[in-house]
PDB file of N, CA and C in Angstrom:
ATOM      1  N   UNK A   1       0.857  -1.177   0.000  1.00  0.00           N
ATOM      2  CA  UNK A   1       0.000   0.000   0.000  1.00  0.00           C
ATOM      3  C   UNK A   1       0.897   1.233   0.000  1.00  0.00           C
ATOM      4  N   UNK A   2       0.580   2.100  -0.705  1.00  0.00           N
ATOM      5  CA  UNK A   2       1.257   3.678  -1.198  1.00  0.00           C
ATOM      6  C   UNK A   2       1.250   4.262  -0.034  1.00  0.00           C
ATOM      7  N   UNK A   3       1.852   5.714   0.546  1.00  0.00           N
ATOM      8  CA  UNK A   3       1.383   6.740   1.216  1.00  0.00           C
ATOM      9  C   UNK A   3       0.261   7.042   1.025  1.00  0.00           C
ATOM     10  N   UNK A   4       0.049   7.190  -0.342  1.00  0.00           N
ATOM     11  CA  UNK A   4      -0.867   8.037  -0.855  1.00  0.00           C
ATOM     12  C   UNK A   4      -2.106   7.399  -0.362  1.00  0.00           C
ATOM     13  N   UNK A   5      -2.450   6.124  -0.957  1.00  0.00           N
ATOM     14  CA  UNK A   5      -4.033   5.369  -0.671  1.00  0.00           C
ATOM     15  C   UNK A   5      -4.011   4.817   0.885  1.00  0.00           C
ATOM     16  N   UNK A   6      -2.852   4.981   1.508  1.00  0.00           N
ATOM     17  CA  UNK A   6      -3.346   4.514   2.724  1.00  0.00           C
ATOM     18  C   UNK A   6      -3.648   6.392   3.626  1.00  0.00           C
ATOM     19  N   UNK A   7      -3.522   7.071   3.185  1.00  0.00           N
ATOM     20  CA  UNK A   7      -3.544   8.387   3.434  1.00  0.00           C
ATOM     21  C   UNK A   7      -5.289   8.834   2.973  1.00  0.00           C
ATOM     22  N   UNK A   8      -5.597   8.326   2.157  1.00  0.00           N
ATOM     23  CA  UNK A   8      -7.018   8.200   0.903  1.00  0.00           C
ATOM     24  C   UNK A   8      -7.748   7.516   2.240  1.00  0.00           C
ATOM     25  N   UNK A   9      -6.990   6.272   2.477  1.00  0.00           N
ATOM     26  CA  UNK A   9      -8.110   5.202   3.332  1.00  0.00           C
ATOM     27  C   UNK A   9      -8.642   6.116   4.697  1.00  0.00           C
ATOM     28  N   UNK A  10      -7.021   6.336   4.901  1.00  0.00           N
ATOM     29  CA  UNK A  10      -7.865   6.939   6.418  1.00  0.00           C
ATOM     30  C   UNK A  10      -8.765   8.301   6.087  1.00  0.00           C
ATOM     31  N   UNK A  11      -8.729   9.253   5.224  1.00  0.00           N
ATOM     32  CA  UNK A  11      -9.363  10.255   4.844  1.00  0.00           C
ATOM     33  C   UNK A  11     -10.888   9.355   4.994  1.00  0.00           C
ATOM     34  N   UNK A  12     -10.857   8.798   4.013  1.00  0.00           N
ATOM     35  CA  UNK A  12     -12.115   7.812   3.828  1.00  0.00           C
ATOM     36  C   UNK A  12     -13.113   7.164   5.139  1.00  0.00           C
ATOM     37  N   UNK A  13     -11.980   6.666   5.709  1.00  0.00           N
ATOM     38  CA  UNK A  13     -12.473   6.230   7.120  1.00  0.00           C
ATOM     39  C   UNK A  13     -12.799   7.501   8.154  1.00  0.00           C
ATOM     40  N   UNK A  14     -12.348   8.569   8.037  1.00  0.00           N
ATOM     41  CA  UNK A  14     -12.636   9.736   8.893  1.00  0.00           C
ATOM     42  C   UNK A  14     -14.075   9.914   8.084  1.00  0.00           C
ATOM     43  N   UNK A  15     -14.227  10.551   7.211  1.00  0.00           N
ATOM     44  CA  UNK A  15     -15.322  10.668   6.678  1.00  0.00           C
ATOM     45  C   UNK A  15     -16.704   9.632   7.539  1.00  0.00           C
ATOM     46  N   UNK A  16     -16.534   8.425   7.126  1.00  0.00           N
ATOM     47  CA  UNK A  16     -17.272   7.034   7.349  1.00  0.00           C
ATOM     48  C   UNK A  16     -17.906   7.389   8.998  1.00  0.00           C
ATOM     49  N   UNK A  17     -16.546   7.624   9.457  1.00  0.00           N
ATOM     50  CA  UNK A  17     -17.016   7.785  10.829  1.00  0.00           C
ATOM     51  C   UNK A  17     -17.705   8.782  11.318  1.00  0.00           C
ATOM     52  N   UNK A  18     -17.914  10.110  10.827  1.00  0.00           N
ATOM     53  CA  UNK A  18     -18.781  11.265  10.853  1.00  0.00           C
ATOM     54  C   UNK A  18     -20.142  11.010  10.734  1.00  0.00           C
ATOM     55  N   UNK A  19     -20.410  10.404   9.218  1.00  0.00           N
ATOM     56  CA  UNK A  19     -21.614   9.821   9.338  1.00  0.00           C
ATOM     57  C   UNK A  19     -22.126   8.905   9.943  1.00  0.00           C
ATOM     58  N   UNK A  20     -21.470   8.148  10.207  1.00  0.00           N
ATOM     59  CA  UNK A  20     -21.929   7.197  11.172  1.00  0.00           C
ATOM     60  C   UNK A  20     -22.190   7.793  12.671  1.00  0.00           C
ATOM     61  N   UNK A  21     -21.899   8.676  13.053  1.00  0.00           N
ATOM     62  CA  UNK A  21     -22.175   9.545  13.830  1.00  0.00           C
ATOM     63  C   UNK A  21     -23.167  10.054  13.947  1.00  0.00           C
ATOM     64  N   UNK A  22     -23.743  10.606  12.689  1.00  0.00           N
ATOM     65  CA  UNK A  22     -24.560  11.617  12.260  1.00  0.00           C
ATOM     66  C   UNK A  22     -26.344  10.604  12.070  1.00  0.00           C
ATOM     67  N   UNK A  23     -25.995   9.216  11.696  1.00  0.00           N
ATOM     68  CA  UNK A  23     -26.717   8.183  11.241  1.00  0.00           C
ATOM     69  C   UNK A  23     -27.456   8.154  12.861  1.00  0.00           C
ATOM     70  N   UNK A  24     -26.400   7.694  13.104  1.00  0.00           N
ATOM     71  CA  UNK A  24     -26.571   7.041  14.648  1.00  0.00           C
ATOM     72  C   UNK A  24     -27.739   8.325  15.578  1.00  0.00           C
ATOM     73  N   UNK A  25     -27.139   9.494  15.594  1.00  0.00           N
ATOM     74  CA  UNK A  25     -27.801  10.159  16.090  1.00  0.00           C
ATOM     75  C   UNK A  25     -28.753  11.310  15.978  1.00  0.00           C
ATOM     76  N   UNK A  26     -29.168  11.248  14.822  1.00  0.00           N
ATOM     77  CA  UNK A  26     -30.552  11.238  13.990  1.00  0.00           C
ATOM     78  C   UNK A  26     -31.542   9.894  14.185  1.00  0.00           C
ATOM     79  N   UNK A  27     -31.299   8.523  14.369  1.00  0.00           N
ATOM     80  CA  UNK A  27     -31.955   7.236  14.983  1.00  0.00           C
ATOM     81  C   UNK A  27     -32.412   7.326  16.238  1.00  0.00           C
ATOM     82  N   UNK A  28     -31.506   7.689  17.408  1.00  0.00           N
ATOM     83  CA  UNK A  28     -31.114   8.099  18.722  1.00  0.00           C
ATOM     84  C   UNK A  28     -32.658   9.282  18.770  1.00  0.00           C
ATOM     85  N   UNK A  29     -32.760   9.923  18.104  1.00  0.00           N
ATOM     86  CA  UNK A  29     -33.159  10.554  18.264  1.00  0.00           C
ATOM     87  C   UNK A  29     -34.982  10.997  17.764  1.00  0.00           C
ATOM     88  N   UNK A  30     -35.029  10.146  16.799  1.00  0.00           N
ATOM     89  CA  UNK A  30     -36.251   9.903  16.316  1.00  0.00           C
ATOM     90  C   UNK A  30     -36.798   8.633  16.834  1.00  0.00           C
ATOM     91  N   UNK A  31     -35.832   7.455  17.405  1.00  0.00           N
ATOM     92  CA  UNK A  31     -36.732   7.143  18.384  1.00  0.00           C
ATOM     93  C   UNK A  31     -36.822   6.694  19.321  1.00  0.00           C
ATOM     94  N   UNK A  32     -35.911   7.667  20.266  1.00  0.00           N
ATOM     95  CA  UNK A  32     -36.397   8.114  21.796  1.00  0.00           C
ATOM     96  C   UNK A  32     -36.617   9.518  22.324  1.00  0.00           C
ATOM     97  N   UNK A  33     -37.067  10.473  20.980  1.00  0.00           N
ATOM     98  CA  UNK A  33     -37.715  11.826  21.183  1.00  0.00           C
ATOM     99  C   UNK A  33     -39.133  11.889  20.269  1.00  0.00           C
ATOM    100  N   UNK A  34     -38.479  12.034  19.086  1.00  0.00           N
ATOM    101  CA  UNK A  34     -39.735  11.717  18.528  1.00  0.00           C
ATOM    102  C   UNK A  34     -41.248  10.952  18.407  1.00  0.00           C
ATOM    103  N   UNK A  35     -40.759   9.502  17.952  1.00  0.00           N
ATOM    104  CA  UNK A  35     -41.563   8.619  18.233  1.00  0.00           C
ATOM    105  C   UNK A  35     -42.517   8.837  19.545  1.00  0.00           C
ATOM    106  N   UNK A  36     -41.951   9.005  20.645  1.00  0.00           N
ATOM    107  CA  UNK A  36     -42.718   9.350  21.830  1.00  0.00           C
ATOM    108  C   UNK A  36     -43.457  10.647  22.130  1.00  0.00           C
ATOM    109  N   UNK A  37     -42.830  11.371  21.622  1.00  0.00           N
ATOM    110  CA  UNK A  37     -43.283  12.851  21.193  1.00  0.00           C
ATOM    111  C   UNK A  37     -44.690  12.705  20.073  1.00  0.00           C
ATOM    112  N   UNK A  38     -44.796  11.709  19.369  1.00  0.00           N
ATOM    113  CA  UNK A  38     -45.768  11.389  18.527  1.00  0.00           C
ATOM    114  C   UNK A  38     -47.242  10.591  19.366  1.00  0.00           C
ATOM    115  N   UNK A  39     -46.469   9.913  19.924  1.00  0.00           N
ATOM    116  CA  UNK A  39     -47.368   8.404  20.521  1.00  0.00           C
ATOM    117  C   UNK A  39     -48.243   9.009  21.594  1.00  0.00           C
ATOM    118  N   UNK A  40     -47.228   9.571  22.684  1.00  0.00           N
ATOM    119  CA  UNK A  40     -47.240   9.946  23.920  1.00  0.00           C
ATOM    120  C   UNK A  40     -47.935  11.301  24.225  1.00  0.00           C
ATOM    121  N   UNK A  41     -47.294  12.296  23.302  1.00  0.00           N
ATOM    122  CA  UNK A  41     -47.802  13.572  23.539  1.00  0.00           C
ATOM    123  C   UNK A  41     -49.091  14.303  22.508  1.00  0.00           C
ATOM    124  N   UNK A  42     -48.865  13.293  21.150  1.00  0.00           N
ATOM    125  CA  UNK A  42     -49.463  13.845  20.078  1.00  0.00           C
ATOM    126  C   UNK A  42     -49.475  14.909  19.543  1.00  0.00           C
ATOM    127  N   UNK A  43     -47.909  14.518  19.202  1.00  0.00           N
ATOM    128  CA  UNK A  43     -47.303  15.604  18.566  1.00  0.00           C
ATOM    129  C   UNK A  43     -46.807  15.151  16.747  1.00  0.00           C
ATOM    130  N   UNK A  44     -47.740  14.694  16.234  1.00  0.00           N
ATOM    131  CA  UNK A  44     -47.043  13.866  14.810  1.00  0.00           C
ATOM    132  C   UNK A  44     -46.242  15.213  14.071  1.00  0.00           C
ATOM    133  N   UNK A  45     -46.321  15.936  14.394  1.00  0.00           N
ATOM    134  CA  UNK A  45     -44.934  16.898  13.687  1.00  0.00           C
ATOM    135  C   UNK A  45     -43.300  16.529  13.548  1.00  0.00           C
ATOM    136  N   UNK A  46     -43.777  15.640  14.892  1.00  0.00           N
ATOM    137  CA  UNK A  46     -41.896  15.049  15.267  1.00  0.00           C
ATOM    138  C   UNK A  46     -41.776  14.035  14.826  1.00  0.00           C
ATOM    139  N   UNK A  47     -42.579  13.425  14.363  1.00  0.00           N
ATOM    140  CA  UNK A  47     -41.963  12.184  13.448  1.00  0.00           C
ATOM    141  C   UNK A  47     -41.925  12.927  11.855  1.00  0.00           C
ATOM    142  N   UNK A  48     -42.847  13.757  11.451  1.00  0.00           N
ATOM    143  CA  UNK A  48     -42.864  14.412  10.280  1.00  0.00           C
ATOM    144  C   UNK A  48     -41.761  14.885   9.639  1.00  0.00           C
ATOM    145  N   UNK A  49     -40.534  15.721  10.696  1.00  0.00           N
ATOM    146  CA  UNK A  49     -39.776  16.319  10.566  1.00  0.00           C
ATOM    147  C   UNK A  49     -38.723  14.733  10.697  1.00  0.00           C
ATOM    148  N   UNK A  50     -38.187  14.155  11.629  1.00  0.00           N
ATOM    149  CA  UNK A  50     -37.215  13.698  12.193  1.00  0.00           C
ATOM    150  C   UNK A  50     -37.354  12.520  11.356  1.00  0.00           C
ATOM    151  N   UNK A  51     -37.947  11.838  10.677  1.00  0.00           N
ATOM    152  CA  UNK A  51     -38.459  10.985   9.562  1.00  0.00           C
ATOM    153  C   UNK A  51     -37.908  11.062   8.096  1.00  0.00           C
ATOM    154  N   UNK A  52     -37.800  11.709   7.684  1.00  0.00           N
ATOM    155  CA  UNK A  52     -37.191  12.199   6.413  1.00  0.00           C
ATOM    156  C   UNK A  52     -35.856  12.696   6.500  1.00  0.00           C
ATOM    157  N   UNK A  53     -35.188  13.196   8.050  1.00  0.00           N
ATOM    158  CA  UNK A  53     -33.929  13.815   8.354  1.00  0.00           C
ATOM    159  C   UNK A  53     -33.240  12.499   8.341  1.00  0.00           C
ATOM    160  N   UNK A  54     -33.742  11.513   9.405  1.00  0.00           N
ATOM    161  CA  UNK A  54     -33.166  10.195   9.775  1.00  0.00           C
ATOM    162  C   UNK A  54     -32.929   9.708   8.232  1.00  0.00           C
ATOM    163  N   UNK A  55     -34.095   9.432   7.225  1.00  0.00           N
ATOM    164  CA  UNK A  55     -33.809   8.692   6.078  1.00  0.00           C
ATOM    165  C   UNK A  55     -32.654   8.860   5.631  1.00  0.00           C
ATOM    166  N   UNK A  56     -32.675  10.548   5.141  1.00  0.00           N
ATOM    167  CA  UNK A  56     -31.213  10.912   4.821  1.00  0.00           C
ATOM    168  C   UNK A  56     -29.804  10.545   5.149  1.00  0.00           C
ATOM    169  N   UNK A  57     -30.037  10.764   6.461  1.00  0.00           N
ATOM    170  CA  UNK A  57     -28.567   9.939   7.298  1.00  0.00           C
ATOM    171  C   UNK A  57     -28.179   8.939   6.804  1.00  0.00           C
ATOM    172  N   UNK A  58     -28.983   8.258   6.765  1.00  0.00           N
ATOM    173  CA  UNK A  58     -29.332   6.691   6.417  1.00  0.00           C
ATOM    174  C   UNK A  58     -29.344   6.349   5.389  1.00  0.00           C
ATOM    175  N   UNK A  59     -29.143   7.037   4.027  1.00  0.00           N
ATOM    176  CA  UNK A  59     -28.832   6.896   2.876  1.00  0.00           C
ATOM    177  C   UNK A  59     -27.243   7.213   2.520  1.00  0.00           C
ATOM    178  N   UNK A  60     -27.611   8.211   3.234  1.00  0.00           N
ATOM    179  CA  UNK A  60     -26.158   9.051   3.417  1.00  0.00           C
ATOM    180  C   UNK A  60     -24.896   7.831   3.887  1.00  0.00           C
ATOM    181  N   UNK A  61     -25.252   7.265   4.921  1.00  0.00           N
ATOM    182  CA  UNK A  61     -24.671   6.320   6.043  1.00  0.00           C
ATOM    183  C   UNK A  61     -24.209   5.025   4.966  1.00  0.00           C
ATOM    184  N   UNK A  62     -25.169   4.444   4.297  1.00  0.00           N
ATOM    185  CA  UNK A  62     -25.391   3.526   3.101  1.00  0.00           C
ATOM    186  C   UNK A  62     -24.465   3.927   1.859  1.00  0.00           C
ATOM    187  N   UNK A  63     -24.038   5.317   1.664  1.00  0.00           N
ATOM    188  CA  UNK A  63     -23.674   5.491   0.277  1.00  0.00           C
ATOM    189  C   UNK A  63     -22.291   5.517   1.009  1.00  0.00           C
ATOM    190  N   UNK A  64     -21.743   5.825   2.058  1.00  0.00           N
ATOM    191  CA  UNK A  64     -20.329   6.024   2.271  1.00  0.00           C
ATOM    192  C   UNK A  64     -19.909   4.617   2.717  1.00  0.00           C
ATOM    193  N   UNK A  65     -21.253   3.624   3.070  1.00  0.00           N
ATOM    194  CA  UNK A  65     -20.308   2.531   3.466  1.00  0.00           C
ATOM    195  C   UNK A  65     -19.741   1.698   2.281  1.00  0.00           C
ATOM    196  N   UNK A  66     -20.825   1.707   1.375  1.00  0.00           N
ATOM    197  CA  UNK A  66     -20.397   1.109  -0.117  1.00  0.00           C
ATOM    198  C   UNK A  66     -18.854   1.954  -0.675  1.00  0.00           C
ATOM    199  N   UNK A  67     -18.740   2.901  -0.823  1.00  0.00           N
ATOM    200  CA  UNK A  67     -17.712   4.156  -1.104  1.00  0.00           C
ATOM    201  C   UNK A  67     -16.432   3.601   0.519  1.00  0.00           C
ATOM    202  N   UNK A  68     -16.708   3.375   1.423  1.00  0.00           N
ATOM    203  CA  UNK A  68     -15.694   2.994   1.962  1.00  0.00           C
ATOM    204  C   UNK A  68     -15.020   1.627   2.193  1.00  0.00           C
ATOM    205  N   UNK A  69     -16.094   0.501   1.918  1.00  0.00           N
ATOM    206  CA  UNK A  69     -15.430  -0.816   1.621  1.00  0.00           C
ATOM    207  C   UNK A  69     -15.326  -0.976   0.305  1.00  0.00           C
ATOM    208  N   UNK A  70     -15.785  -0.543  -0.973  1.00  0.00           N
ATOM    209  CA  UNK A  70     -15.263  -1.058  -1.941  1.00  0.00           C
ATOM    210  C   UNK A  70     -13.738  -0.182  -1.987  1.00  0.00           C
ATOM    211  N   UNK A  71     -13.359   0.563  -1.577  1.00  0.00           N
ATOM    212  CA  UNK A  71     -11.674   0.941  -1.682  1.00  0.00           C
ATOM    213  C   UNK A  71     -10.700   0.568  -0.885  1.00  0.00           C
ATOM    214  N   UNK A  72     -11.425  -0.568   0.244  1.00  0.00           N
ATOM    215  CA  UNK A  72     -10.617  -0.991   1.290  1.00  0.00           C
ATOM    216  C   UNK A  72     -10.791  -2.733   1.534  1.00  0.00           C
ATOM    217  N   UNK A  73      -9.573  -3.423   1.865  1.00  0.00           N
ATOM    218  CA  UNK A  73     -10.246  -5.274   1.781  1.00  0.00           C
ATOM    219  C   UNK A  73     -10.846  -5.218   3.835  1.00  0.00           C
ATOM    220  N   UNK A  74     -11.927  -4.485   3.377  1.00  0.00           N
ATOM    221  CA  UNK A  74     -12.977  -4.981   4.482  1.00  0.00           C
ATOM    222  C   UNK A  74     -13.221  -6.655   4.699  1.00  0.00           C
ATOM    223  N   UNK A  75     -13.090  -7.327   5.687  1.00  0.00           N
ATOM    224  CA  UNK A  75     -13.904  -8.688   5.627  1.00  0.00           C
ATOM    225  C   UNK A  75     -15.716  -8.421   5.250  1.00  0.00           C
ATOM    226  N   UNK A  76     -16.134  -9.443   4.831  1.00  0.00           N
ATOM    227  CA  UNK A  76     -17.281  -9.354   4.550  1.00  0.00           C
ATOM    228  C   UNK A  76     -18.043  -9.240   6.115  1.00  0.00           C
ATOM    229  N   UNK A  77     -17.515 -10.066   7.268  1.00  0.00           N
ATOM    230  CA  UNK A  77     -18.557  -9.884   8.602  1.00  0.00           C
ATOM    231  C   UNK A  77     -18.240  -8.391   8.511  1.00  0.00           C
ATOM    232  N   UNK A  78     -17.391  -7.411   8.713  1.00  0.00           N
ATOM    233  CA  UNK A  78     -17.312  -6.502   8.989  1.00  0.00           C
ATOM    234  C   UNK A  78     -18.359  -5.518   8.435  1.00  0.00           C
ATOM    235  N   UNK A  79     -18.767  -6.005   7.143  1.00  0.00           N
ATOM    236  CA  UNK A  79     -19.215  -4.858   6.065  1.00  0.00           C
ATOM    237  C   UNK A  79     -20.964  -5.522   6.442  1.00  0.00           C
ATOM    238  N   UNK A  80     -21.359  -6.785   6.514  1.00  0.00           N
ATOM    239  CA  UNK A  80     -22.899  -6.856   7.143  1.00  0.00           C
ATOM    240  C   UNK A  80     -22.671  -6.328   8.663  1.00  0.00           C
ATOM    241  N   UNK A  81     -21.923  -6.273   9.701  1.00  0.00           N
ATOM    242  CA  UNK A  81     -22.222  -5.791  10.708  1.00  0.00           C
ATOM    243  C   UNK A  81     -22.331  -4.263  10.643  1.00  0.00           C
ATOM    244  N   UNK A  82     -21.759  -3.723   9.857  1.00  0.00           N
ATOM    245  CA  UNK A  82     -22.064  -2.039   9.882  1.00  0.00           C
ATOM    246  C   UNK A  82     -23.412  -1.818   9.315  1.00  0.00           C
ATOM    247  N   UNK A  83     -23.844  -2.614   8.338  1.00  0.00           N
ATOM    248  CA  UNK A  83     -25.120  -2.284   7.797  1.00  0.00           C
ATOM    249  C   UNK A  83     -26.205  -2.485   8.606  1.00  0.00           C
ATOM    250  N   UNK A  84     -25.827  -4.146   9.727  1.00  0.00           N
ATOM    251  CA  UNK A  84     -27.125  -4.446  10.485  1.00  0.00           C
ATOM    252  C   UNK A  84     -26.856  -3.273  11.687  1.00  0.00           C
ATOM    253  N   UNK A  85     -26.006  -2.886  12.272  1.00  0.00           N
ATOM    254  CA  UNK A  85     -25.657  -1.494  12.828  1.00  0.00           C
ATOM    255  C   UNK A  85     -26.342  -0.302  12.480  1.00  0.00           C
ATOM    256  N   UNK A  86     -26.626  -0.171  11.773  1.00  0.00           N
ATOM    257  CA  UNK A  86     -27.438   0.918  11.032  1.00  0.00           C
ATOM    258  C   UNK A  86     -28.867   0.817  12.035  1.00  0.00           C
ATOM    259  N   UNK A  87     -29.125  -0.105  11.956  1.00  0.00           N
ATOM    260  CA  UNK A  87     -29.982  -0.320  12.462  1.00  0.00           C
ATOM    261  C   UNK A  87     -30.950  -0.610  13.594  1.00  0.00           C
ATOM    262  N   UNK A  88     -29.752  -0.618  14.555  1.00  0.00           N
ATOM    263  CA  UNK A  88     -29.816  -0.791  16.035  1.00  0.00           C
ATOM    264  C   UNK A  88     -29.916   0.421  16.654  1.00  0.00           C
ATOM    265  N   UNK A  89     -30.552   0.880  17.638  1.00  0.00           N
ATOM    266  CA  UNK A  89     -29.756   2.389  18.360  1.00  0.00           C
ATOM    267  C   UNK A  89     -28.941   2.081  19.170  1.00  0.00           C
ATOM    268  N   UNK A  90     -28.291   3.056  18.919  1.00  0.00           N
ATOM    269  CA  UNK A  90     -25.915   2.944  19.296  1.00  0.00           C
ATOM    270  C   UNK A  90     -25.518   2.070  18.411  1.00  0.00           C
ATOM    271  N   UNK A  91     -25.840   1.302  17.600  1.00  0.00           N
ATOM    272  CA  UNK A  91     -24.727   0.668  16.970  1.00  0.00           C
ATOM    273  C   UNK A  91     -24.206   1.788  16.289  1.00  0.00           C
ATOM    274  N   UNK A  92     -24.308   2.617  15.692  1.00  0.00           N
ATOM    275  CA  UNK A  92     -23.310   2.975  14.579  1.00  0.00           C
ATOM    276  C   UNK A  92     -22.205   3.914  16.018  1.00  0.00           C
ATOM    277  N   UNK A  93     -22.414   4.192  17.320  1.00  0.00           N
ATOM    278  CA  UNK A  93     -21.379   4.484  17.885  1.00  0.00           C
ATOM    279  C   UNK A  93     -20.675   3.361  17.898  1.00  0.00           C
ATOM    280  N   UNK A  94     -21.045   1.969  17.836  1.00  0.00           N
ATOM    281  CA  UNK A  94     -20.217   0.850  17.850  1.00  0.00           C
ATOM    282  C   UNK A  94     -19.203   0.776  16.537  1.00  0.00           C
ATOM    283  N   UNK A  95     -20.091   1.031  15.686  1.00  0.00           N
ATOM    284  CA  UNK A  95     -19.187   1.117  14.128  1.00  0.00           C
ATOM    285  C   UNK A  95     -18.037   1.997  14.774  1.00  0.00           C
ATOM    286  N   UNK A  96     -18.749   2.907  15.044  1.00  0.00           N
ATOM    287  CA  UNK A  96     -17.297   4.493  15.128  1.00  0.00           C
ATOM    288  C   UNK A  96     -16.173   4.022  15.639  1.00  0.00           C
ATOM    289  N   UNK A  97     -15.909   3.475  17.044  1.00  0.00           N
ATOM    290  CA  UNK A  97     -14.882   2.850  17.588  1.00  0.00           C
ATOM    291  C   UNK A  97     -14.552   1.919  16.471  1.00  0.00           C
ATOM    292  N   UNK A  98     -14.863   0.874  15.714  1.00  0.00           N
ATOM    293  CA  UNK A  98     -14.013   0.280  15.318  1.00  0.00           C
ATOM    294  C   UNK A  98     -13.489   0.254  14.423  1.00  0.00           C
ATOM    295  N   UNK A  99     -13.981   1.833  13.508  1.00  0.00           N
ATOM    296  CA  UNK A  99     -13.449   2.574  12.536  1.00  0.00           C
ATOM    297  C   UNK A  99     -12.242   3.047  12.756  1.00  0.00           C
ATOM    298  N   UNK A 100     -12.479   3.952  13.668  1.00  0.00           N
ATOM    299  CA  UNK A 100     -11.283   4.515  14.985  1.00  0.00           C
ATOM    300  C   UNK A 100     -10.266   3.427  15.029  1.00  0.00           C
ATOM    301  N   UNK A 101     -10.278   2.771  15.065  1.00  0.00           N
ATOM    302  CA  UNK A 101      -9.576   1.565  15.296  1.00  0.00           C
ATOM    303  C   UNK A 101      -8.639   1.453  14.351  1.00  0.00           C
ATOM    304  N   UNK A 102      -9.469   1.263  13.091  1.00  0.00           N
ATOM    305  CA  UNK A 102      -8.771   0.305  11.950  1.00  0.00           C
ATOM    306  C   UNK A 102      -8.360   1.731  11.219  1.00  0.00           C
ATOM    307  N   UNK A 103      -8.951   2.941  11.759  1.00  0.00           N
ATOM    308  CA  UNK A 103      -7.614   4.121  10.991  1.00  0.00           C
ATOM    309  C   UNK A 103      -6.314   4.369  11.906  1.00  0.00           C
ATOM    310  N   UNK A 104      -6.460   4.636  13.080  1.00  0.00           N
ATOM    311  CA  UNK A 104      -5.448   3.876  13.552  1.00  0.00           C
ATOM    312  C   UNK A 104      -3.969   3.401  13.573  1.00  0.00           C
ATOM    313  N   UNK A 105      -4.791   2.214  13.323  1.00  0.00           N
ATOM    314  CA  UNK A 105      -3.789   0.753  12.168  1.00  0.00           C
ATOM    315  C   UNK A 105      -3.101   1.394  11.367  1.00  0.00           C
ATOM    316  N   UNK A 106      -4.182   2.145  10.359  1.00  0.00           N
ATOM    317  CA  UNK A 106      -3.008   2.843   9.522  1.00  0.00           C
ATOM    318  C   UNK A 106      -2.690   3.632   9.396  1.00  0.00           C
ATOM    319  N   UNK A 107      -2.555   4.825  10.836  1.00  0.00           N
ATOM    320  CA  UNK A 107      -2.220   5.408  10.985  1.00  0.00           C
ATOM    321  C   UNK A 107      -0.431   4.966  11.132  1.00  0.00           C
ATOM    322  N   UNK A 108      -0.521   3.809  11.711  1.00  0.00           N
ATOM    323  CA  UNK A 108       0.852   3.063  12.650  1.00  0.00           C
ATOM    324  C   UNK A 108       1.697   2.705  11.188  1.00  0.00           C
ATOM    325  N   UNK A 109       0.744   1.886  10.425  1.00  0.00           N
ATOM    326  CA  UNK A 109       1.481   1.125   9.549  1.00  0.00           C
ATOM    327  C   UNK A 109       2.446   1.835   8.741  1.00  0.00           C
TER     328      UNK A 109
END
């Protein structure tokens, strides 16, 4: 591996990890504010709004993970656990650490 693309990777992986950030807590947040804010208070504005924000993330979250394992030899568990991550609330803080991780690595290498 070059300077250059392992310099690319971690760029890449910083990126990855933002959104996954951003994924995570837009989820976090639509549903244990919203959703309840809907159910509870009857307020359907907050799912109205926080519904279409979350999607985004979440597309968003989806387009960088494709864009960050196809330029990197991800294992395949690695690349279904970020996706089923997506999907959990806190997993994608789980992703983050082990992004953190593996830039890191090449930070060292």
């Amino acid at each position: 591996m070059t300077a250059s693309s392992s310099q690319e990777e971690r760029s890449q992986l910083r990126r990855m990890r933002v959104v996954s950030m951003i994924e995570g807590s837009t989820l976090l947040v639509l549903v244990f504010i919203a959703v309840p804010l809907r159910h509870l208070g009857g307020y359907p504005i907050a799912t109205a709004i926080m519904g279409p924000v979350h999607g985004m993330a979440f597309l968003l979250y989806v387009w960088m993970l494709i864009e960050t394992v196809s330029g990197a030899a991800f294992p395949r568990r690695d690349v279904v656990r970020m996706l089923v991550a997506a999907f959990i609330p806190f997993g994608a803080f789980f992703n983050e650490r082990i992004l953190r991780r593996r830039q890191a690595l090449l930070a060292t290498a």
